[in-house]
Each structure stands twice: as C-alpha cells, then as structure tokens.
N, C-alpha and C. Protein backbone atom coordinates (compact mmCIF):
# COMPACT_ATOMS: atom_id res chain seq x y z
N UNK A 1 40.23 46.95 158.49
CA UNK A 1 41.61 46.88 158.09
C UNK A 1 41.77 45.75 157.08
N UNK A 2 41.78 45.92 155.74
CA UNK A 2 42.21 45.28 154.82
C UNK A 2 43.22 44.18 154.74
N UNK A 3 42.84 42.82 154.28
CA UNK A 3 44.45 41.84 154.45
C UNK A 3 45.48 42.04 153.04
N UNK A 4 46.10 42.38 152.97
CA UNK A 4 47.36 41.85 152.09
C UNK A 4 47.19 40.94 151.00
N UNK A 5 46.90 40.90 149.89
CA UNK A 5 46.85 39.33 148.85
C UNK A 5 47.99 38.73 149.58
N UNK A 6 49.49 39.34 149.92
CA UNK A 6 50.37 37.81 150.30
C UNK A 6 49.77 37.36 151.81
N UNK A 7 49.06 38.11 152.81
CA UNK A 7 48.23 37.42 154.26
C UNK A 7 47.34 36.58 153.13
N UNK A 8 46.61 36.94 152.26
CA UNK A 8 45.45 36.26 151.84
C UNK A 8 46.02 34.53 151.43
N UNK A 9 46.94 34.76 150.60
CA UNK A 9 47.77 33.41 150.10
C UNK A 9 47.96 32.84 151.18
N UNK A 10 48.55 33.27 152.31
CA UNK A 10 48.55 32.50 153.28
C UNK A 10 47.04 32.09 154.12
N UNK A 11 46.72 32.72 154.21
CA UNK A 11 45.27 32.36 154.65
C UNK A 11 44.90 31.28 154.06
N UNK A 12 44.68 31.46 153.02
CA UNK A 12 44.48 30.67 151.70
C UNK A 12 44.72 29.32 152.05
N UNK A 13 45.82 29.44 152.23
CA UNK A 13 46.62 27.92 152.18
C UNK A 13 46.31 26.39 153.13
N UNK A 14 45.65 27.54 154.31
CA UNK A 14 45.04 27.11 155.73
C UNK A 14 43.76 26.69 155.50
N UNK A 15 43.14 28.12 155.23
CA UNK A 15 41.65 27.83 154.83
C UNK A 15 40.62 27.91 153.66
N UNK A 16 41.71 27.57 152.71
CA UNK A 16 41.00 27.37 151.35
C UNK A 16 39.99 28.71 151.10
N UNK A 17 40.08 29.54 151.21
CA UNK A 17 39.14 30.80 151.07
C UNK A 17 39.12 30.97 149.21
N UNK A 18 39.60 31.32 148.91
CA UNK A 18 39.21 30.92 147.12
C UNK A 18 40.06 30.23 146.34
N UNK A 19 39.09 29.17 145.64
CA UNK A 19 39.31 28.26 144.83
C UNK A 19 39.74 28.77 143.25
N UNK A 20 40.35 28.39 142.58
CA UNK A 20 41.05 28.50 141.24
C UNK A 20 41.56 29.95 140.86
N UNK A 21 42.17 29.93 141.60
CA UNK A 21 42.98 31.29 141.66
C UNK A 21 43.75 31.27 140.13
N UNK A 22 44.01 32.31 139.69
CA UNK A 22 44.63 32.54 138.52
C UNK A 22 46.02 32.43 138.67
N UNK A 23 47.11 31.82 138.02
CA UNK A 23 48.59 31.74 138.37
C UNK A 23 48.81 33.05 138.54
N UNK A 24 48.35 34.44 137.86
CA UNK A 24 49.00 35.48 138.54
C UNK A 24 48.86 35.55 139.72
N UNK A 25 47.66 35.41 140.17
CA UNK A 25 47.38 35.75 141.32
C UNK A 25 48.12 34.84 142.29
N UNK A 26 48.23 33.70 141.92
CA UNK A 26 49.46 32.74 143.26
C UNK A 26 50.70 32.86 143.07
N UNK A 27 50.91 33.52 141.64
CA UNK A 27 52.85 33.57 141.61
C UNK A 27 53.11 35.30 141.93
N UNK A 28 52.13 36.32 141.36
CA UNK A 28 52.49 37.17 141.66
C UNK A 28 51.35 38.09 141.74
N UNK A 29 50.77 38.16 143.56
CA UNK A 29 49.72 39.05 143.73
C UNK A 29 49.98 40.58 143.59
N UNK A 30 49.46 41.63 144.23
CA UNK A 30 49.74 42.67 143.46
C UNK A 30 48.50 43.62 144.95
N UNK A 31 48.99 44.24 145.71
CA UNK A 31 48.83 45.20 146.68
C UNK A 31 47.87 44.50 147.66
N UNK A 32 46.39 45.09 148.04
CA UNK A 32 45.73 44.66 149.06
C UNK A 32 44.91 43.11 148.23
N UNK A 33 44.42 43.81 147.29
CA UNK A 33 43.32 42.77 146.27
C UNK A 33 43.71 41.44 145.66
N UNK A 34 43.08 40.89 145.88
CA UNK A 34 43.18 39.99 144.42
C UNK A 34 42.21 39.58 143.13
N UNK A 35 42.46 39.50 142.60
CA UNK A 35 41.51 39.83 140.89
C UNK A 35 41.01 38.41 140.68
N UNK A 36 39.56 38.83 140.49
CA UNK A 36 38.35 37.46 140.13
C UNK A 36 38.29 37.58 138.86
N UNK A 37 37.94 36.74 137.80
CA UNK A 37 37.59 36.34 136.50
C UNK A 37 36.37 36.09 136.36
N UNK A 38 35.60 36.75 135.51
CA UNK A 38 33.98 36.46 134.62
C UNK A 38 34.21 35.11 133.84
N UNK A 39 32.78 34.07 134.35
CA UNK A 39 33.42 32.80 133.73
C UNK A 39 32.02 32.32 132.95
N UNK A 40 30.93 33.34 133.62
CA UNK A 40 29.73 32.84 133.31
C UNK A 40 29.37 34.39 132.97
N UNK A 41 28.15 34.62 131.87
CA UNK A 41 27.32 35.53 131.75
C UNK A 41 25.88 35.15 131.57
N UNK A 42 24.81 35.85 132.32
CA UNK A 42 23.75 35.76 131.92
C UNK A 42 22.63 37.22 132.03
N UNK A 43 21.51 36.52 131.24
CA UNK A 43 20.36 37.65 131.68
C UNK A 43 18.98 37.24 131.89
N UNK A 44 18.62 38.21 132.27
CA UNK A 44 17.51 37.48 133.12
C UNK A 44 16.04 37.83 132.35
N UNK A 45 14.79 36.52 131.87
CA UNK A 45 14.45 37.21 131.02
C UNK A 45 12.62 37.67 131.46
N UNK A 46 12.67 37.60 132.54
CA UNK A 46 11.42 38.19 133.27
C UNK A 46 11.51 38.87 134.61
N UNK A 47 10.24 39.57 134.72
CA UNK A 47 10.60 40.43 135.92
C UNK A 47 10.68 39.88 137.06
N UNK A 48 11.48 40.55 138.51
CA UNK A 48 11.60 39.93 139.51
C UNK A 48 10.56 40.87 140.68
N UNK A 49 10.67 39.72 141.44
CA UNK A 49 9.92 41.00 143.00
C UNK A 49 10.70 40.85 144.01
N UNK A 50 10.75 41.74 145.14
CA UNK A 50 11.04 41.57 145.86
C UNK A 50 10.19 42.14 147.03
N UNK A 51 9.58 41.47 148.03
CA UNK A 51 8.25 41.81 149.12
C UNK A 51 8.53 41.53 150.51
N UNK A 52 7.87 41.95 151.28
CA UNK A 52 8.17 41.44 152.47
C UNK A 52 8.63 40.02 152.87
N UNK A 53 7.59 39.48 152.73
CA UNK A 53 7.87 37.52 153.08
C UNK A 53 8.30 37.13 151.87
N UNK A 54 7.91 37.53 150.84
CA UNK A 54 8.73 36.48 149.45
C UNK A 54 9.13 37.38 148.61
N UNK A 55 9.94 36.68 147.54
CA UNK A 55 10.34 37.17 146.93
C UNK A 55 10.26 36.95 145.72
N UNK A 56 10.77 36.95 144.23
CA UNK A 56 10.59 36.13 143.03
C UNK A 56 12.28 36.72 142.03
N UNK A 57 12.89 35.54 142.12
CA UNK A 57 14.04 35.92 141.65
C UNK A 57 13.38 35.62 140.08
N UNK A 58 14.14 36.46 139.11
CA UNK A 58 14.00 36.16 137.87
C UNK A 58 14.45 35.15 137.02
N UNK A 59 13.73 33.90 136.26
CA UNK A 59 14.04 33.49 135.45
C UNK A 59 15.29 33.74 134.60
N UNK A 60 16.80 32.84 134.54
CA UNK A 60 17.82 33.66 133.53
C UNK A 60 18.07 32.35 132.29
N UNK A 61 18.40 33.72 131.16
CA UNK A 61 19.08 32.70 130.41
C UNK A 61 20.70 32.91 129.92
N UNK A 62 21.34 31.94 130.41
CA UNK A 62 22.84 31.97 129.96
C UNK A 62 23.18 32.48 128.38
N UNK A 63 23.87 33.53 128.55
CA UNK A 63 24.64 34.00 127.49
C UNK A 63 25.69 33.48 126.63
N UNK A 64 26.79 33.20 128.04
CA UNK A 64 28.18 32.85 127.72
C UNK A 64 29.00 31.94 128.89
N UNK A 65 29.38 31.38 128.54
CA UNK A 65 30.40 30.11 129.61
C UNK A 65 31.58 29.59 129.25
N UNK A 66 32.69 30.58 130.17
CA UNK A 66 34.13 29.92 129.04
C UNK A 66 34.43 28.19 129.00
N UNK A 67 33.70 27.60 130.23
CA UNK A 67 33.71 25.98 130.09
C UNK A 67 32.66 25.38 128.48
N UNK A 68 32.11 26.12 127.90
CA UNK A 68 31.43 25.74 126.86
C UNK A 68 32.42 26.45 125.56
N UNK A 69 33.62 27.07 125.86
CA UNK A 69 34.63 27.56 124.57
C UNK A 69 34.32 28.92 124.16
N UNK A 70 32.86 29.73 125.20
CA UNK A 70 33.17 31.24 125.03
C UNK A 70 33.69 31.88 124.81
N UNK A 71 34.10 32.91 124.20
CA UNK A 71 35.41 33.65 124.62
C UNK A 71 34.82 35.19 124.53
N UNK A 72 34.01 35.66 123.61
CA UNK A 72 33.97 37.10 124.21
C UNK A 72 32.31 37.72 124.45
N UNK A 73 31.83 38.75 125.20
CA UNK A 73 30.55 38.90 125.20
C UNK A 73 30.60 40.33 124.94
N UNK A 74 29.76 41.20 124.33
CA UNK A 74 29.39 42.34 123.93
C UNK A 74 28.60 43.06 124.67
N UNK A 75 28.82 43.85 125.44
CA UNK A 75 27.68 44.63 126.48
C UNK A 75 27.35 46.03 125.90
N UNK A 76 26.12 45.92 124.67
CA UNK A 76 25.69 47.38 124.20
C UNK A 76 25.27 48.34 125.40
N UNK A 77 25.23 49.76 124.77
CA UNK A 77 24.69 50.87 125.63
C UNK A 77 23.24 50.45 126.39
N UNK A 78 23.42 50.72 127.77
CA UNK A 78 21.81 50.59 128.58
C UNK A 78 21.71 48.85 128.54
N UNK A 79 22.53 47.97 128.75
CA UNK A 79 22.47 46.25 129.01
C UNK A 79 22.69 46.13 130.35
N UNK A 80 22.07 45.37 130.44
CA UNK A 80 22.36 44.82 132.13
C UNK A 80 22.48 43.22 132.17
N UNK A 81 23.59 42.57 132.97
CA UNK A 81 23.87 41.23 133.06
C UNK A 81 24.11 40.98 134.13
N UNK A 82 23.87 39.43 134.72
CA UNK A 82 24.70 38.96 135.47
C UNK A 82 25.94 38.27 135.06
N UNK A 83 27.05 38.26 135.70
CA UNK A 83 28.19 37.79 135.71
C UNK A 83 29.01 36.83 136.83
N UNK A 84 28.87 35.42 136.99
CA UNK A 84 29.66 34.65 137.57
C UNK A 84 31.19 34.27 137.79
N UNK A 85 31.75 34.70 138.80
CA UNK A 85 33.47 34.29 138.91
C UNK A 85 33.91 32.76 138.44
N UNK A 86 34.76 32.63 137.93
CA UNK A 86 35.75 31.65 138.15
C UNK A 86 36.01 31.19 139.29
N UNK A 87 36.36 32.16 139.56
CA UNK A 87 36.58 31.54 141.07
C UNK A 87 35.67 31.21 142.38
N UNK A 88 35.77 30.32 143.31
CA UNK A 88 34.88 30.35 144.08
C UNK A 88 35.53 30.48 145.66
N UNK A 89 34.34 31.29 146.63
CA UNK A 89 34.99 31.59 147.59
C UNK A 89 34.64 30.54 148.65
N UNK A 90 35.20 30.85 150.00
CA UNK A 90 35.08 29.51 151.04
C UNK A 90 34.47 30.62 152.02
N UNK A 91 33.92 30.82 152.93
CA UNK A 91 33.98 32.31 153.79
C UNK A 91 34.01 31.09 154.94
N UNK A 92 34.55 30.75 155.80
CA UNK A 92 34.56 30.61 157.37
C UNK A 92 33.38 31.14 158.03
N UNK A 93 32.34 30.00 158.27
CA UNK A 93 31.92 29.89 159.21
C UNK A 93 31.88 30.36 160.95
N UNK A 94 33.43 30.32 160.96
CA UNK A 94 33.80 30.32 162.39
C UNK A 94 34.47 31.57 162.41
N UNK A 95 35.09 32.29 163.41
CA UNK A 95 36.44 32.67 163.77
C UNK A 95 37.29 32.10 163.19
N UNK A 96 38.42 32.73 162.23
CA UNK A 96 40.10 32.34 162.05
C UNK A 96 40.66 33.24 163.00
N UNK A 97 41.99 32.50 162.89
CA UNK A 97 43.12 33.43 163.73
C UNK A 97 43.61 33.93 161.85
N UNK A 98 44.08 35.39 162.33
CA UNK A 98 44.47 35.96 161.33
C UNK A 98 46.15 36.21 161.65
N UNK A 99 46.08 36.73 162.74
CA UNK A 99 47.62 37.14 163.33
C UNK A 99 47.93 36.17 165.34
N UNK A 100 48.99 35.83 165.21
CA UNK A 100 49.25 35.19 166.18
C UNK A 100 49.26 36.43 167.51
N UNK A 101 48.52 36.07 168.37
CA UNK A 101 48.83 37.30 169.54
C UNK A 101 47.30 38.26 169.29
N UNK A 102 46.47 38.01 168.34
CA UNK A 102 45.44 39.16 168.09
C UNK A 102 44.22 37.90 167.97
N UNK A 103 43.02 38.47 168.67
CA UNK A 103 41.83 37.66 168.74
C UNK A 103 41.47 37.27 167.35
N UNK A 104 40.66 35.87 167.33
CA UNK A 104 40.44 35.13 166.02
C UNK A 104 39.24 36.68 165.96
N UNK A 105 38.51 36.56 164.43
CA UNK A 105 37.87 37.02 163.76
C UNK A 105 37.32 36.73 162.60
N UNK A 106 35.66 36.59 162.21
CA UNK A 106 35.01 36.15 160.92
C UNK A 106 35.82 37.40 160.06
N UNK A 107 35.38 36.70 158.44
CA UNK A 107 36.20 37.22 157.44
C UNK A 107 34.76 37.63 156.75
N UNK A 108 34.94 38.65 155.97
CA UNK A 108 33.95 39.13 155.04
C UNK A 108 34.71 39.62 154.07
N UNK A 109 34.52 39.37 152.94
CA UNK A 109 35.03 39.51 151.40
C UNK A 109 34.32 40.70 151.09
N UNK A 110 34.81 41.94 150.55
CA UNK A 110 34.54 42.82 149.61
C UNK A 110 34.84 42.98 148.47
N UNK A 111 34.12 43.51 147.39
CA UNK A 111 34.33 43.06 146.00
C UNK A 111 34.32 44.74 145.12
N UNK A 112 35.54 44.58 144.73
CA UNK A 112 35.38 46.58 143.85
C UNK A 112 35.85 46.22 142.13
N UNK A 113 35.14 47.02 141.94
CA UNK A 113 35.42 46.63 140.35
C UNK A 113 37.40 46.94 139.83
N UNK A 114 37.55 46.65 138.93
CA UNK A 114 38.81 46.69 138.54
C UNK A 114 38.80 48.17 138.03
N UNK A 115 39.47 49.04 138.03
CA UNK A 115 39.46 50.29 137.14
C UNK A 115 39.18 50.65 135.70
N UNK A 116 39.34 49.33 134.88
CA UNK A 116 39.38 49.68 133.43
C UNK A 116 37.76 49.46 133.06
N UNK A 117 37.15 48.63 133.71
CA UNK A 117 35.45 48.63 133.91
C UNK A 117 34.80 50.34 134.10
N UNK A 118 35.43 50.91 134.89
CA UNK A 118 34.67 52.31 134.92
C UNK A 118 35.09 53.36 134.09
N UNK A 119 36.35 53.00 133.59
CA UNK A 119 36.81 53.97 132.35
C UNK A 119 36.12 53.62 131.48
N UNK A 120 35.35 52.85 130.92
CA UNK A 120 34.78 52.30 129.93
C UNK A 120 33.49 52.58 130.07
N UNK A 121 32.62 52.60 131.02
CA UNK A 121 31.08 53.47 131.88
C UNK A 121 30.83 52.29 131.97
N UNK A 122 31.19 51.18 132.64
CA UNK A 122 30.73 49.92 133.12
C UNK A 122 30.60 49.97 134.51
N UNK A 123 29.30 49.74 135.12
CA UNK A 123 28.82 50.08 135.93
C UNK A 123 29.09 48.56 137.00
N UNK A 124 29.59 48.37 138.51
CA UNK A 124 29.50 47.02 138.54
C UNK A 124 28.60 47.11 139.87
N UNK A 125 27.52 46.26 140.07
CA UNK A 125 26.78 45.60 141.38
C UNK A 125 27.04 44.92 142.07
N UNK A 126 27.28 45.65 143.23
CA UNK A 126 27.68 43.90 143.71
C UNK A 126 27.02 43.98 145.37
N UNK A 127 27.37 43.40 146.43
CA UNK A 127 26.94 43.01 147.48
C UNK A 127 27.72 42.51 148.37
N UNK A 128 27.61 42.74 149.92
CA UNK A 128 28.56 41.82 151.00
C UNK A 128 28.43 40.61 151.01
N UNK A 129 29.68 39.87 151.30
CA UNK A 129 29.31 38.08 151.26
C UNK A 129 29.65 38.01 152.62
N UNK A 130 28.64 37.59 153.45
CA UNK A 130 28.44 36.85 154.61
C UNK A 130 29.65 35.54 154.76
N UNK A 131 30.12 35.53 156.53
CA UNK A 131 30.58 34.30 156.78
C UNK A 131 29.44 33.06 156.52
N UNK A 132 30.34 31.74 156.10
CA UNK A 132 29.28 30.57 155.72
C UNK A 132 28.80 30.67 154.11
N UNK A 133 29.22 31.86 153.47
CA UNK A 133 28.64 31.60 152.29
C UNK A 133 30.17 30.52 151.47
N UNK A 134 29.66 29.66 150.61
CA UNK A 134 30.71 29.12 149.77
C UNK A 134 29.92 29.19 148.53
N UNK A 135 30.86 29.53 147.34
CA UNK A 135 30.18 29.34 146.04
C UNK A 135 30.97 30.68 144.91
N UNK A 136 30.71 30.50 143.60
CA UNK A 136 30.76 31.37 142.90
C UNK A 136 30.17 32.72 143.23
N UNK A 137 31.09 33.61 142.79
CA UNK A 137 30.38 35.03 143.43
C UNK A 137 29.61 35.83 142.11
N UNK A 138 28.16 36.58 142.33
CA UNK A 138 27.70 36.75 141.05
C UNK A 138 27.37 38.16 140.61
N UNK A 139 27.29 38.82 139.96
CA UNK A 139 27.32 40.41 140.11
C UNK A 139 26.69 40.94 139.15
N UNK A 140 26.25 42.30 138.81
CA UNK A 140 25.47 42.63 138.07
C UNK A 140 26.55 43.18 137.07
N UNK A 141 26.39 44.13 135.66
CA UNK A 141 27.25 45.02 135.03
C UNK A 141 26.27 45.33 134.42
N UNK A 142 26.15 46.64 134.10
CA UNK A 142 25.87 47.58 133.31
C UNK A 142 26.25 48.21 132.16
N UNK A 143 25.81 48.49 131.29
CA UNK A 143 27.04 49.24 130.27
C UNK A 143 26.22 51.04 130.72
N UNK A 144 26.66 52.05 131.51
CA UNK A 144 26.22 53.20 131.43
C UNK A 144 26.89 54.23 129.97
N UNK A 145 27.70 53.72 129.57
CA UNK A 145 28.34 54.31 128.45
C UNK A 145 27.84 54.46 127.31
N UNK A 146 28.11 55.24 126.25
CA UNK A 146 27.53 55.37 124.85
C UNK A 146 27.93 54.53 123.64
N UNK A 147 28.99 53.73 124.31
CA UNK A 147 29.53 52.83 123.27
C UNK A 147 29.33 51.35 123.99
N UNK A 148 29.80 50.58 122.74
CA UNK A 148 29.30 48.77 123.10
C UNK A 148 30.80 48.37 123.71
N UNK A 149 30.70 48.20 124.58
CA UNK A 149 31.77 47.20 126.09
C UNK A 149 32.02 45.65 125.39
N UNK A 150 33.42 45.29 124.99
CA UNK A 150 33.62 43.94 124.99
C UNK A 150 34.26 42.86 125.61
N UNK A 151 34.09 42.27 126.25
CA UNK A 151 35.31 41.61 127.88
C UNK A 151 35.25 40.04 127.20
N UNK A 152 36.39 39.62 127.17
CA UNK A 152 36.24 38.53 127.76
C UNK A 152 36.85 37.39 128.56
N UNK A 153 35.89 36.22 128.33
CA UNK A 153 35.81 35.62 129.25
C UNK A 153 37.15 35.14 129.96
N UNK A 154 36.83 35.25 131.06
CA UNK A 154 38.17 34.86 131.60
C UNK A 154 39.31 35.94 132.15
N UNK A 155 39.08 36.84 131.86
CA UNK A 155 39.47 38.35 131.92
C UNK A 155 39.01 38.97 133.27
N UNK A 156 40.23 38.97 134.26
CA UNK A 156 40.30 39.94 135.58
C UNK A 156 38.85 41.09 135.28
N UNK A 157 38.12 40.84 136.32
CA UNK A 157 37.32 42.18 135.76
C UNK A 157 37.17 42.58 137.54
N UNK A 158 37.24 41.89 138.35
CA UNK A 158 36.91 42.58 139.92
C UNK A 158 38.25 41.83 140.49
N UNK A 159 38.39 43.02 141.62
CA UNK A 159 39.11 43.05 143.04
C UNK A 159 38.47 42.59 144.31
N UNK A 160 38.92 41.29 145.12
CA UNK A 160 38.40 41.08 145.96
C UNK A 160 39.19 41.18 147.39
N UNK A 161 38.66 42.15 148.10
CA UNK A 161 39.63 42.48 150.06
C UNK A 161 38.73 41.62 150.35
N UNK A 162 39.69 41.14 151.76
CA UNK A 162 38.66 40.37 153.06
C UNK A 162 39.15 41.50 153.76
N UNK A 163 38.31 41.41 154.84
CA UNK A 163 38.49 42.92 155.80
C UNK A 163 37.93 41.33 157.15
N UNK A 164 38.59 41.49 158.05
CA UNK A 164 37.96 41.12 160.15
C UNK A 164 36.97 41.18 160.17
N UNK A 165 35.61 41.02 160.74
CA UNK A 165 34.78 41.61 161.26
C UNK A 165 35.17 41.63 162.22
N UNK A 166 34.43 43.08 163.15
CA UNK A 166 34.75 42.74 164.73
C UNK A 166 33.51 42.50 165.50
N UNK A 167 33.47 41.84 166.19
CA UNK A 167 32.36 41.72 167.25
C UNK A 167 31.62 40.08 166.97
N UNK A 168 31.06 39.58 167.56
CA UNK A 168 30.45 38.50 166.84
C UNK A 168 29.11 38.78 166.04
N UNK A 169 28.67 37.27 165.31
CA UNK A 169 27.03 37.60 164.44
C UNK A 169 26.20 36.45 165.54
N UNK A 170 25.13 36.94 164.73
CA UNK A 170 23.53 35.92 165.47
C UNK A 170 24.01 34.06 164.94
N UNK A 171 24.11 34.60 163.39
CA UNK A 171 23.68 33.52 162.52
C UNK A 171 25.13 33.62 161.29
N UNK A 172 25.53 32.51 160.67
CA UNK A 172 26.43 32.56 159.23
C UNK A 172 25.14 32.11 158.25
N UNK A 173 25.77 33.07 156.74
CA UNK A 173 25.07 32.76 155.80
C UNK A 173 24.44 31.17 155.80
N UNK A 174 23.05 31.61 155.51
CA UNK A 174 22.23 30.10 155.18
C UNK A 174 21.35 30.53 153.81
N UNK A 175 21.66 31.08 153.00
CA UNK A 175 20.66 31.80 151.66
C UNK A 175 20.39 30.85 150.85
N UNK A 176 19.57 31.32 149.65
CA UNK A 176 19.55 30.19 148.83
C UNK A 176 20.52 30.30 147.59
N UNK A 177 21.41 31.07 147.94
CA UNK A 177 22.17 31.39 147.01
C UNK A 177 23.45 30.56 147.27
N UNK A 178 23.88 29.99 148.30
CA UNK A 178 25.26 29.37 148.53
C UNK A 178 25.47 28.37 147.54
N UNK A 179 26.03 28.07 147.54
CA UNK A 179 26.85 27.44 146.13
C UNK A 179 26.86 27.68 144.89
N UNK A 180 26.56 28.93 144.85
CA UNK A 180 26.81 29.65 142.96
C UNK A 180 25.69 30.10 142.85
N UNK A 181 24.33 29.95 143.21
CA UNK A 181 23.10 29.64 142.26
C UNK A 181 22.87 31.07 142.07
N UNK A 182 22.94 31.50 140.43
CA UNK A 182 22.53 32.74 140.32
C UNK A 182 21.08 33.69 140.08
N UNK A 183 20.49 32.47 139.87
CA UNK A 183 18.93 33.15 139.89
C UNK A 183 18.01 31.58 139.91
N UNK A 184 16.49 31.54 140.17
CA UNK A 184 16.09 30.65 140.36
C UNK A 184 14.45 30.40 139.33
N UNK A 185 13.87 31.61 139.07
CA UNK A 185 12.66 31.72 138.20
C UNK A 185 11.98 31.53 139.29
N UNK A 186 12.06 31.06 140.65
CA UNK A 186 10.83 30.88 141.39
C UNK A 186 10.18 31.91 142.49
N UNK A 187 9.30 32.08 143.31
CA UNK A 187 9.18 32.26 144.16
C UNK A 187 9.57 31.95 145.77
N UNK A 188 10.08 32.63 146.75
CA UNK A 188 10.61 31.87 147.77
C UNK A 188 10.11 32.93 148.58
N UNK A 189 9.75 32.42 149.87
CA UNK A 189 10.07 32.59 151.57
C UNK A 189 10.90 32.86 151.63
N UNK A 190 11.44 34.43 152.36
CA UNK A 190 12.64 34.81 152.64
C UNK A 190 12.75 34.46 154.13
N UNK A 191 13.95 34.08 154.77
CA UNK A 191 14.10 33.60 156.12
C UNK A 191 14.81 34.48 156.82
C-alpha cells in the first residue's frame, strides 16, 4: 500500500527520509510519488563481473555534475549511463509508526521512471533500496530509441513510492554502496 507524497512530507519531517527535496515537491506534491532529479551522470569505462563470492564493479568516468555548472547531457541511440539523484534518501533502519493505531513498519522506497523518459525510448534501471541504506540513489538509462535523448541536469526524471514492509528482516542494508558510491573499479567480497 503506497504512502501519499503529503504522508511522505510528513514522514519526512519526523524522519528525514529525503534530503533536498525540490520546492515543488515541498510546496506542491502531486499524487502518490514524489519526483527525484539527475544531478550526476556517468559511464563506466571497463567491464564488470559479477560471481559467486566477488564481484568487480566497473571503473566510471563522470560525464556531467550540475555542482560543476552542467547543464545538459546527450544520450545517443544504444548509450547506456549511470545517473545519480539530487536528492538523497534516509531509509530507517528500524520500524516507524506510519499511522497512529496500526503496527510500526520498515519503509522501502520504490523508484518508476517519470513518463516522458519512455515516450522518448528511454529505458530506466533501477533496483529496491533496502531499510539502512542512506545515500544518493543511482540508476542506469538507456537510450532504446532511434533518436539522440537530451535531459537536463536537474530535471525531474524519476518517481519515488515508499510502500510498509510487512513482516520483519534478518539484517538492514550494510552494502558498499551506502552513501552514494556509484561504482568502485575494484574487486570485492560480496557479504
């Protein structure tokens, strides 16, 4: 069951769940979602593995960063990128209370692309964020289309729901990814 952007604002307010929200988004949210911003682009410029015990994230090199005065990036036919939010999320560790009278519950963030991304054949990747993760959220894009895709920076491009979990977990996120880090060039022990 999906929260509300105005439950989320309030949530928000309690438990800091995402950081630098866009003034639309705090003066005037807009149905279940609320809309993340591309703040970082990169690509990655060797191959990765992924194996039983280890793994090898790929080497990246930054494209674009609206904190460096970016402003637009070009995604030709058949490109693939990563893309970093603006914003950053908080996920609770623990149980919140969501509603007074209804058992606390961990929060898990889901992430759907914005609509004007798939009218365009922009393809988006993305993944569940675990309770305990904090950090920039990072995602893949594609251009599947026949024409060159231009966004920029700073520009709503994903929708983010928190949905309850129900039941409890073993463990909260401990990855090596918490706090933004979008790729590493190294090899690692997966845990």
């Amino acid at each position: 069951m999906p929260i509300s952007a105005l439950k989320l604002l309030e949530l928000n307010r309690k438990y800091n769940l995402i950081e630098n929200l866009s003034e639309r988004e705090l003066e005037n949210p807009e149905g279940v979602g609320t809309d993340l911003r591309v703040g970082e682009v990169y690509q990655a410029t060797e191959p990765g593995f992924l194996g039983i015990d280890e793994r090898h994230t790929p080497e990246i090199k930054k494209m674009a960063d609206i904190k460096e005065g970016d402003k637009k990036v070009v995604l030709n036919p058949g490109a693939y990128v990563l893309v970093k939010t603006i914003e950053r999320v908080n996920i609770p560790s623990e149980k919140i209370t969501l509603e007074k009278w209804k058992p606390a519950r961990y929060l898990m963030p889901v992430v759907y692309p914005r609509s004007t991304l798939q009218r365009c054949g922009i393809a988006l990747f993305r993944t569940k964020t675990d309770p305990g993760y904090s950090g920039e959220l990072t995602f893949g894009l594609a251009n599947l289309g026949k024409q060159k895709f231009t966004f920029e920076l700073g520009a709503r491009m994903f929708n983010i729901v928190f949905e309850p979990v129900i039941g409890d977990i073993r463990r909260v996120y401990s990855g090596q990814h918490n706090d933004g880090r979008v790729s590493g060039g190294v090899t690692e022990f997966q845990n």
